[in-house]
PDB file of N, CA and C in Angstrom:
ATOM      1  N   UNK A   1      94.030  93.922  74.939  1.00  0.00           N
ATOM      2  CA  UNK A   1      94.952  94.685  75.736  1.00  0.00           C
ATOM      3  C   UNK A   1      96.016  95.283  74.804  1.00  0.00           C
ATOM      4  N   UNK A   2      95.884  96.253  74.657  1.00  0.00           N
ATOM      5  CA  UNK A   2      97.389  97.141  74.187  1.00  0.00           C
ATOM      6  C   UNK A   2      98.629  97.062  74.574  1.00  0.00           C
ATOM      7  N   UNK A   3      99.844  97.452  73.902  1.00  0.00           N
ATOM      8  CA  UNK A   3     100.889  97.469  74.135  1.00  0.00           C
ATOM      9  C   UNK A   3     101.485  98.199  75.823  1.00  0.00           C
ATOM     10  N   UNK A   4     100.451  99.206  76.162  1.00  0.00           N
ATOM     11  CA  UNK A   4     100.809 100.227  77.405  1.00  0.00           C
ATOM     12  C   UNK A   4      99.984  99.062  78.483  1.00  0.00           C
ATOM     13  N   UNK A   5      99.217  98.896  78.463  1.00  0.00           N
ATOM     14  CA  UNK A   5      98.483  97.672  79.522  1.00  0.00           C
ATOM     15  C   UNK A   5      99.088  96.722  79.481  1.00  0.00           C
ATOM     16  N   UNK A   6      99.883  96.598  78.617  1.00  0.00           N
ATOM     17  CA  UNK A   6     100.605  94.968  79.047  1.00  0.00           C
ATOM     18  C   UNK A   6     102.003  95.279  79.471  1.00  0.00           C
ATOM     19  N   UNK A   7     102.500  96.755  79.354  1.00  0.00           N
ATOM     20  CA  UNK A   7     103.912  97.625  80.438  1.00  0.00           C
ATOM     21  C   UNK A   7     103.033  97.489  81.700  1.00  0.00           C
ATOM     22  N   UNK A   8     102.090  98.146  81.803  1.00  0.00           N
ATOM     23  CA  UNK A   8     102.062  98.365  83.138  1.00  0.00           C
ATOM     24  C   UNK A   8     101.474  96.915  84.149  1.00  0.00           C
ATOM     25  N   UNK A   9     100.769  96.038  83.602  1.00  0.00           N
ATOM     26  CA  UNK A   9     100.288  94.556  84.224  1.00  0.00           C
ATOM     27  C   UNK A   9     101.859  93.870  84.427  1.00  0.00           C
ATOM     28  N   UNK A  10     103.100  94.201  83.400  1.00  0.00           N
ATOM     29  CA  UNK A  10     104.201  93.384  83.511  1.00  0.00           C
ATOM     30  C   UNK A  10     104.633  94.097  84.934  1.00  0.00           C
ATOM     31  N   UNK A  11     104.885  95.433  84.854  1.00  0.00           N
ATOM     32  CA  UNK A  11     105.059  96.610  85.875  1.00  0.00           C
ATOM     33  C   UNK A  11     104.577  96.022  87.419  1.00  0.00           C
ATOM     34  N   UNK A  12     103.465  95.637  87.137  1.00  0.00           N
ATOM     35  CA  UNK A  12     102.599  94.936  88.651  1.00  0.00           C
ATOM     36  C   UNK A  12     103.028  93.387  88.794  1.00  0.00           C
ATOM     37  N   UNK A  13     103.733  92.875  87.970  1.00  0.00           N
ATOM     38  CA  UNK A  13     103.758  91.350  88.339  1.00  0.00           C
ATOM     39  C   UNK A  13     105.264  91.889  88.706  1.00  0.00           C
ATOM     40  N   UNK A  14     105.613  92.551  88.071  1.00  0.00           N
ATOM     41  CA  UNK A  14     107.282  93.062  89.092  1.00  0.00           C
ATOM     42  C   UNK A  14     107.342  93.152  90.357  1.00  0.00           C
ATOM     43  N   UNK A  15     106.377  93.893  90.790  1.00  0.00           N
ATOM     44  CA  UNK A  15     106.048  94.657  92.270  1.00  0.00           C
ATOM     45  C   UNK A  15     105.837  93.678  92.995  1.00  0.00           C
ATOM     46  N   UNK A  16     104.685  92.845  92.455  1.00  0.00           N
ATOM     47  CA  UNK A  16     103.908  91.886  93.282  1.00  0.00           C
ATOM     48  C   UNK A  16     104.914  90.560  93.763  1.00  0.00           C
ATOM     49  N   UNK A  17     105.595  89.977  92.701  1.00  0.00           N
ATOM     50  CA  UNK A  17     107.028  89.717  92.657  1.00  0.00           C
ATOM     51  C   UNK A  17     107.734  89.784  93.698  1.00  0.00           C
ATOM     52  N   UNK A  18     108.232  90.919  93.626  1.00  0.00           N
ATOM     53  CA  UNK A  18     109.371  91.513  95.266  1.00  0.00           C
ATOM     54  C   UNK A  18     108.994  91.512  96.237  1.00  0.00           C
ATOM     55  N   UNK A  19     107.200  91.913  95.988  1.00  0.00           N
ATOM     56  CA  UNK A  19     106.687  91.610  97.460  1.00  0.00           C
ATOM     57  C   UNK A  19     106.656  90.414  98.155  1.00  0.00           C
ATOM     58  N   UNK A  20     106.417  89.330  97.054  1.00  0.00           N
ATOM     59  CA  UNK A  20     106.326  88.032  97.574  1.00  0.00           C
ATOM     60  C   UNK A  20     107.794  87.209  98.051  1.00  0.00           C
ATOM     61  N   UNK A  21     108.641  88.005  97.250  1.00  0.00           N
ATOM     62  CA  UNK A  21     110.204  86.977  97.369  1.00  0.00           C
ATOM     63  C   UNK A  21     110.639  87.780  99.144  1.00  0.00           C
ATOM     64  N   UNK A  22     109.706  89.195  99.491  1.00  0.00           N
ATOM     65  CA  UNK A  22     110.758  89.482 100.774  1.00  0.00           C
ATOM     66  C   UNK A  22     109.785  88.938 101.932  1.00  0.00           C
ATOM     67  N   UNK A  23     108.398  88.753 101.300  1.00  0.00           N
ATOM     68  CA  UNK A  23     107.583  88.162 102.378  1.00  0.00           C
ATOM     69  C   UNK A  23     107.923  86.444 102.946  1.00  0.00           C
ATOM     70  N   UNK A  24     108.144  86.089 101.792  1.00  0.00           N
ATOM     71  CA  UNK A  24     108.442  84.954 101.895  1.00  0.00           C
ATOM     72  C   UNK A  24     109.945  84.813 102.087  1.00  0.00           C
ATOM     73  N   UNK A  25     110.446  85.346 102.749  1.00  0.00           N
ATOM     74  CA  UNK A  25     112.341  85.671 102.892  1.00  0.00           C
ATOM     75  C   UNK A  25     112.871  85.414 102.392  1.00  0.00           C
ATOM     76  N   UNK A  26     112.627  85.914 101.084  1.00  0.00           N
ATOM     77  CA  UNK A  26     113.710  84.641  99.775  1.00  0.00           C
ATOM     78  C   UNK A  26     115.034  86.258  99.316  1.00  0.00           C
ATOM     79  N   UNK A  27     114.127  87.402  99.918  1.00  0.00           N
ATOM     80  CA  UNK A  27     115.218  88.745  99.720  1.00  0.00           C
ATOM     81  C   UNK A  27     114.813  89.627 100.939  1.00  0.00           C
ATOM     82  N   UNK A  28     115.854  90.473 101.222  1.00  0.00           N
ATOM     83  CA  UNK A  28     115.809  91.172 102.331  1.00  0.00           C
ATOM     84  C   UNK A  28     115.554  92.807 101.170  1.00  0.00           C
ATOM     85  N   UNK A  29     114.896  93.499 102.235  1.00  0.00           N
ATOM     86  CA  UNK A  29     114.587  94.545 101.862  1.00  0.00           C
ATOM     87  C   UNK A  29     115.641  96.108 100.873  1.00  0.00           C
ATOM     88  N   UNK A  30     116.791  95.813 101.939  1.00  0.00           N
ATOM     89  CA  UNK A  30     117.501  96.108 101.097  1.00  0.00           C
ATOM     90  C   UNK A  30     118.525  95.193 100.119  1.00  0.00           C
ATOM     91  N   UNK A  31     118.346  94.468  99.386  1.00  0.00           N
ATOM     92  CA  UNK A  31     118.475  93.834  98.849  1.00  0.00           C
ATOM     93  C   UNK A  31     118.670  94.757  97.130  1.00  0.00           C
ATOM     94  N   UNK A  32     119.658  94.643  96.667  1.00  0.00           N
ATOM     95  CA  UNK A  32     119.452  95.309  95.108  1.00  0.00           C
ATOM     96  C   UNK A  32     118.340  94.624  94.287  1.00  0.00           C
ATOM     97  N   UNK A  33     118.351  93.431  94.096  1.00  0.00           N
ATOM     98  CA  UNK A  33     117.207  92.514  93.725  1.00  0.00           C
ATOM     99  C   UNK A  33     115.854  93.055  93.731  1.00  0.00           C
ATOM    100  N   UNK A  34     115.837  93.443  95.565  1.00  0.00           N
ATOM    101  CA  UNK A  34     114.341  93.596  95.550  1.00  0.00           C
ATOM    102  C   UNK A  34     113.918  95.100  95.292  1.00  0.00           C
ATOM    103  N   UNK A  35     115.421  96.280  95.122  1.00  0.00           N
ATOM    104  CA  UNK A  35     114.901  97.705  94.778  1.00  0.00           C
ATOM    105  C   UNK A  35     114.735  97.561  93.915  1.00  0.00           C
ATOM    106  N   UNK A  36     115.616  97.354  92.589  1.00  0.00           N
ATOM    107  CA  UNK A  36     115.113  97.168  91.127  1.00  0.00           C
ATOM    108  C   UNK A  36     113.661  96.235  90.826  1.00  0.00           C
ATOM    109  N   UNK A  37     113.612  95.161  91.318  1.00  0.00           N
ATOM    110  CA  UNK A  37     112.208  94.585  90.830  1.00  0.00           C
ATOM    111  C   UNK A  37     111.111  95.709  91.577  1.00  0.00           C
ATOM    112  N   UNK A  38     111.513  96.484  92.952  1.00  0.00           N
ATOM    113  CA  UNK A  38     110.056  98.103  92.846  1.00  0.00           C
ATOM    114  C   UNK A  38     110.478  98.560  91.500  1.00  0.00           C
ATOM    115  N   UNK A  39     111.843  99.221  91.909  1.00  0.00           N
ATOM    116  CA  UNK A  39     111.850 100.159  90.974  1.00  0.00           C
ATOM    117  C   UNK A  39     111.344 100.038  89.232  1.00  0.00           C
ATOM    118  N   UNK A  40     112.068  98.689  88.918  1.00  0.00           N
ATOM    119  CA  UNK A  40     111.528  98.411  87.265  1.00  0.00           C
ATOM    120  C   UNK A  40     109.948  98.623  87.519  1.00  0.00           C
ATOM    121  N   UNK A  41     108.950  97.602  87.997  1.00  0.00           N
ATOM    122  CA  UNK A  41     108.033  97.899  88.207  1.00  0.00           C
ATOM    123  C   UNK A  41     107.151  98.958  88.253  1.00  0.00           C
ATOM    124  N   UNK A  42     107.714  99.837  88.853  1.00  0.00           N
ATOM    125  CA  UNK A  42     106.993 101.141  89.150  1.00  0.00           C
ATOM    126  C   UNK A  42     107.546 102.083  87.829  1.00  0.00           C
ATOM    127  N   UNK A  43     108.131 101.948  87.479  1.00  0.00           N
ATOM    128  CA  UNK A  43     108.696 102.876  85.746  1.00  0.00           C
ATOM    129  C   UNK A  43     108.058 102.474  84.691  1.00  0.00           C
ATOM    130  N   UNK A  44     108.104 100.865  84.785  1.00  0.00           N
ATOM    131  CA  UNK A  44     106.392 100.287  83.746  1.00  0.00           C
ATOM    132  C   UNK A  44     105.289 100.570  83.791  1.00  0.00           C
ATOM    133  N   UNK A  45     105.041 100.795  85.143  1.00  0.00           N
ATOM    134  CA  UNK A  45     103.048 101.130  85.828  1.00  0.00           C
ATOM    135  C   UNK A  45     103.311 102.640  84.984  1.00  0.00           C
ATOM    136  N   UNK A  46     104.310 103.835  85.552  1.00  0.00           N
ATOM    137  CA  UNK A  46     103.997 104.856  84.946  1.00  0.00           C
ATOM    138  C   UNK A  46     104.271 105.303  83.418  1.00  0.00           C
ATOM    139  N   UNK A  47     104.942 104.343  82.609  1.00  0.00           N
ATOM    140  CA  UNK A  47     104.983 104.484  80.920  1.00  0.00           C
ATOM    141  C   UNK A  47     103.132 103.898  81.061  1.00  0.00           C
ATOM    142  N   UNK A  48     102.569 103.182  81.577  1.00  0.00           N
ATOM    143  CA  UNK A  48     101.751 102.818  81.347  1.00  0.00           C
ATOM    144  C   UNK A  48     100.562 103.645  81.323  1.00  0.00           C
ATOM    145  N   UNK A  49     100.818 104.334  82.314  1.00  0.00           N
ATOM    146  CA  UNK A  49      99.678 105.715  83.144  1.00  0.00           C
ATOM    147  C   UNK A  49      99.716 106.940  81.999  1.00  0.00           C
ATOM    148  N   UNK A  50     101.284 107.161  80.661  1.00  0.00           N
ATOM    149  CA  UNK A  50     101.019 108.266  80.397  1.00  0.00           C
ATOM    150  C   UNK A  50      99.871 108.051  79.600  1.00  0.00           C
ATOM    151  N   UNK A  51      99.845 106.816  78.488  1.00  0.00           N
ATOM    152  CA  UNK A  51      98.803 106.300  77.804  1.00  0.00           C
ATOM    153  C   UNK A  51      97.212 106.646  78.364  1.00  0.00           C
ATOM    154  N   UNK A  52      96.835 105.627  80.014  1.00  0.00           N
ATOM    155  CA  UNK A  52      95.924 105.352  80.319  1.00  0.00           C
ATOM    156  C   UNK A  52      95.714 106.057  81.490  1.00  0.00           C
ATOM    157  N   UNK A  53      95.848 107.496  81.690  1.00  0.00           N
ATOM    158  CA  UNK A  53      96.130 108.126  82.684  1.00  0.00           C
ATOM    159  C   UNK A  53      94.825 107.891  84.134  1.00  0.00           C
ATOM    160  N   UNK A  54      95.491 107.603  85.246  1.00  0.00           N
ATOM    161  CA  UNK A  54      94.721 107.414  86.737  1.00  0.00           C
ATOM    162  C   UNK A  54      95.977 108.424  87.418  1.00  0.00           C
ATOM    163  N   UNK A  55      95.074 109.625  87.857  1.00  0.00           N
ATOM    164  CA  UNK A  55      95.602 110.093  88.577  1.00  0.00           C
ATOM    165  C   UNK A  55      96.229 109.719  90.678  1.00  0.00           C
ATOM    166  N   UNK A  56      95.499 108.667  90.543  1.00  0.00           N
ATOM    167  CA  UNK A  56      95.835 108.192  91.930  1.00  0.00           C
ATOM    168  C   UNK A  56      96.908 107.228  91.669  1.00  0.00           C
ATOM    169  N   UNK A  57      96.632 106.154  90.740  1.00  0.00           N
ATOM    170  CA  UNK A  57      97.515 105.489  90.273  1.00  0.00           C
ATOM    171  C   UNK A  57      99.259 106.324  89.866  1.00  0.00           C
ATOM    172  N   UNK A  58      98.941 107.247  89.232  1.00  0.00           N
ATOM    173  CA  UNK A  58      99.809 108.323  88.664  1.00  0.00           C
ATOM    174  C   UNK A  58     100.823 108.321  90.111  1.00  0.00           C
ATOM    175  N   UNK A  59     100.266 108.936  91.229  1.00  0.00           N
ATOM    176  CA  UNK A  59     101.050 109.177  92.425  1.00  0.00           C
ATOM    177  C   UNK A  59     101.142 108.478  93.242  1.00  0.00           C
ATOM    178  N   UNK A  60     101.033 107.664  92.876  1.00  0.00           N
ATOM    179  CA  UNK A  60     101.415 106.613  93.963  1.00  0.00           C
ATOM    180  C   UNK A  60     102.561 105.618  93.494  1.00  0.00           C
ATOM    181  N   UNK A  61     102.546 105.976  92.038  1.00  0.00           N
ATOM    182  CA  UNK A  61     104.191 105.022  91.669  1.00  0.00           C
ATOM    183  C   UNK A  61     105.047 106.173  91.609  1.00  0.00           C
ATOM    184  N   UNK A  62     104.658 107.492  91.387  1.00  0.00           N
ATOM    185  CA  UNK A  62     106.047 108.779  91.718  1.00  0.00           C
ATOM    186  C   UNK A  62     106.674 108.511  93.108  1.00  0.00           C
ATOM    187  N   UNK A  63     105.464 108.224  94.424  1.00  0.00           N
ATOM    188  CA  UNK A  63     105.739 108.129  95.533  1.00  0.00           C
ATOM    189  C   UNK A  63     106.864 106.430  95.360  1.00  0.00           C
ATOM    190  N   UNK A  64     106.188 106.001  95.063  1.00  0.00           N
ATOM    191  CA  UNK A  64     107.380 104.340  95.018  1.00  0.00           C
ATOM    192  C   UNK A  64     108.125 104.089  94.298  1.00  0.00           C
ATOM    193  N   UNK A  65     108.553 105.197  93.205  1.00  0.00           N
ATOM    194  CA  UNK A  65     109.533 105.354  92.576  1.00  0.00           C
ATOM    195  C   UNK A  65     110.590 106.123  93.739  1.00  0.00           C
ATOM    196  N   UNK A  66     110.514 107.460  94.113  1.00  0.00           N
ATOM    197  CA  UNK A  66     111.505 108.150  95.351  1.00  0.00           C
ATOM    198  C   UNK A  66     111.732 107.191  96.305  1.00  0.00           C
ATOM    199  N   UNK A  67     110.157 106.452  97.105  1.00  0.00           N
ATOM    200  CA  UNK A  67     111.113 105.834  98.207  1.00  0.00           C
ATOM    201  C   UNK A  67     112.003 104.894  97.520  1.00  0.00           C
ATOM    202  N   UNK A  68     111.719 104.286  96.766  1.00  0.00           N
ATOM    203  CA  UNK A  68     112.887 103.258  96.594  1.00  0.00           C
ATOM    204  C   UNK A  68     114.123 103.613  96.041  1.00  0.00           C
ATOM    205  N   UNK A  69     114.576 104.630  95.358  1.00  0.00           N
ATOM    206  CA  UNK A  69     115.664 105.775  94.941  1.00  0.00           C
ATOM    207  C   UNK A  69     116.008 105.957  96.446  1.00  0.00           C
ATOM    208  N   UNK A  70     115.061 106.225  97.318  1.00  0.00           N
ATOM    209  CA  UNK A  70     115.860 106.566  98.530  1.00  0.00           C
ATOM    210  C   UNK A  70     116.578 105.706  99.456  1.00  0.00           C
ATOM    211  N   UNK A  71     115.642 104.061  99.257  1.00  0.00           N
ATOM    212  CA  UNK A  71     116.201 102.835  99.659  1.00  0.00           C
ATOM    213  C   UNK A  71     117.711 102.527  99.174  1.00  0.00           C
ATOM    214  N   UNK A  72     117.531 102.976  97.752  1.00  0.00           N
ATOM    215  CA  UNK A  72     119.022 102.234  97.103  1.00  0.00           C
ATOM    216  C   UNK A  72     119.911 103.287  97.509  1.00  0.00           C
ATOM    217  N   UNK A  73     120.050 104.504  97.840  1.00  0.00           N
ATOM    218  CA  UNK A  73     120.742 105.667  98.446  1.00  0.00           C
ATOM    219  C   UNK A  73     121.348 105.250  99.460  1.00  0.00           C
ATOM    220  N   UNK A  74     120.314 105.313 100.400  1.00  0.00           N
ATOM    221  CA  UNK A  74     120.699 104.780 101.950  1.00  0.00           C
ATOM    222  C   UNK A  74     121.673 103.716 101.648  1.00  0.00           C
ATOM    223  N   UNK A  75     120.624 102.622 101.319  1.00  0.00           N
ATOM    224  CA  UNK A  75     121.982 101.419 100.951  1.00  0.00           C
ATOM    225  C   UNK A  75     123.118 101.254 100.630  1.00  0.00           C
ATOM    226  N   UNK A  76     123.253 102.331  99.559  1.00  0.00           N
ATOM    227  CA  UNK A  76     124.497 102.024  98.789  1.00  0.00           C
ATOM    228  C   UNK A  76     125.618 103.204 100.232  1.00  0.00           C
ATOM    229  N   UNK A  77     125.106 103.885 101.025  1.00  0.00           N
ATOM    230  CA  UNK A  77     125.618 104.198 101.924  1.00  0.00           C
ATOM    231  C   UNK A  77     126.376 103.314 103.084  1.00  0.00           C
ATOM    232  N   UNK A  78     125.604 102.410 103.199  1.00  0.00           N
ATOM    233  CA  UNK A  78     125.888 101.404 104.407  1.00  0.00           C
ATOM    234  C   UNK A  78     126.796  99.805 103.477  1.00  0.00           C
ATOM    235  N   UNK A  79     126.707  99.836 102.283  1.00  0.00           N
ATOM    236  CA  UNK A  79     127.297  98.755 101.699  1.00  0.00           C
ATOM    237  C   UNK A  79     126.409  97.568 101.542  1.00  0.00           C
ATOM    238  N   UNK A  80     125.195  97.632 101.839  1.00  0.00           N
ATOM    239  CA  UNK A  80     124.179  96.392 102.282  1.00  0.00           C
ATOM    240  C   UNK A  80     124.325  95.676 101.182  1.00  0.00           C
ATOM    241  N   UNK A  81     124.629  95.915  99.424  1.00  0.00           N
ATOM    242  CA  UNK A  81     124.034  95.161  98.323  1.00  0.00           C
ATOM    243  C   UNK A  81     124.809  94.328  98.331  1.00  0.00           C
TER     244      UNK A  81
END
């Protein structure tokens, strides 16, 4: 495994991560915690993609990069963090 496969596998244990700490209610959604562990995540998967390019892969962390930019937006609107 290369240096870019082991950004983007760290990238997915980020994701997978947040998913598990809000499933398991250990963080609420808007939670700063749980935007940054998407967000880091999803900025690793795509340093990873320029290397090993998947175009589905490619858009689908642009897409979960914005919503969650849009999560921490909203948020930081309402005071939630």
């Amino acid at each position: 495994m290369d240096f870019f496969q082991w950004l983007g596998f760290v990238g997915m244990i980020f994701i997978v991560y947040g998913y598990f700490l809000l499933q398991s209610e250990k963080l609420k959604s808007t939670s700063i915690k749980f935007q940054l562990l998407n967000l880091t995540g999803a900025i690793l998967l795509i340093i990873s993609l320029f290397v090993h390019f998947n175009l589905g892969s490619f858009l689908i962390e642009i897409f979960w990069i914005i919503i969650t930019l849009y999560g921490m937006y909203k948020n930081s609107k309402t005071s939630q963090y």
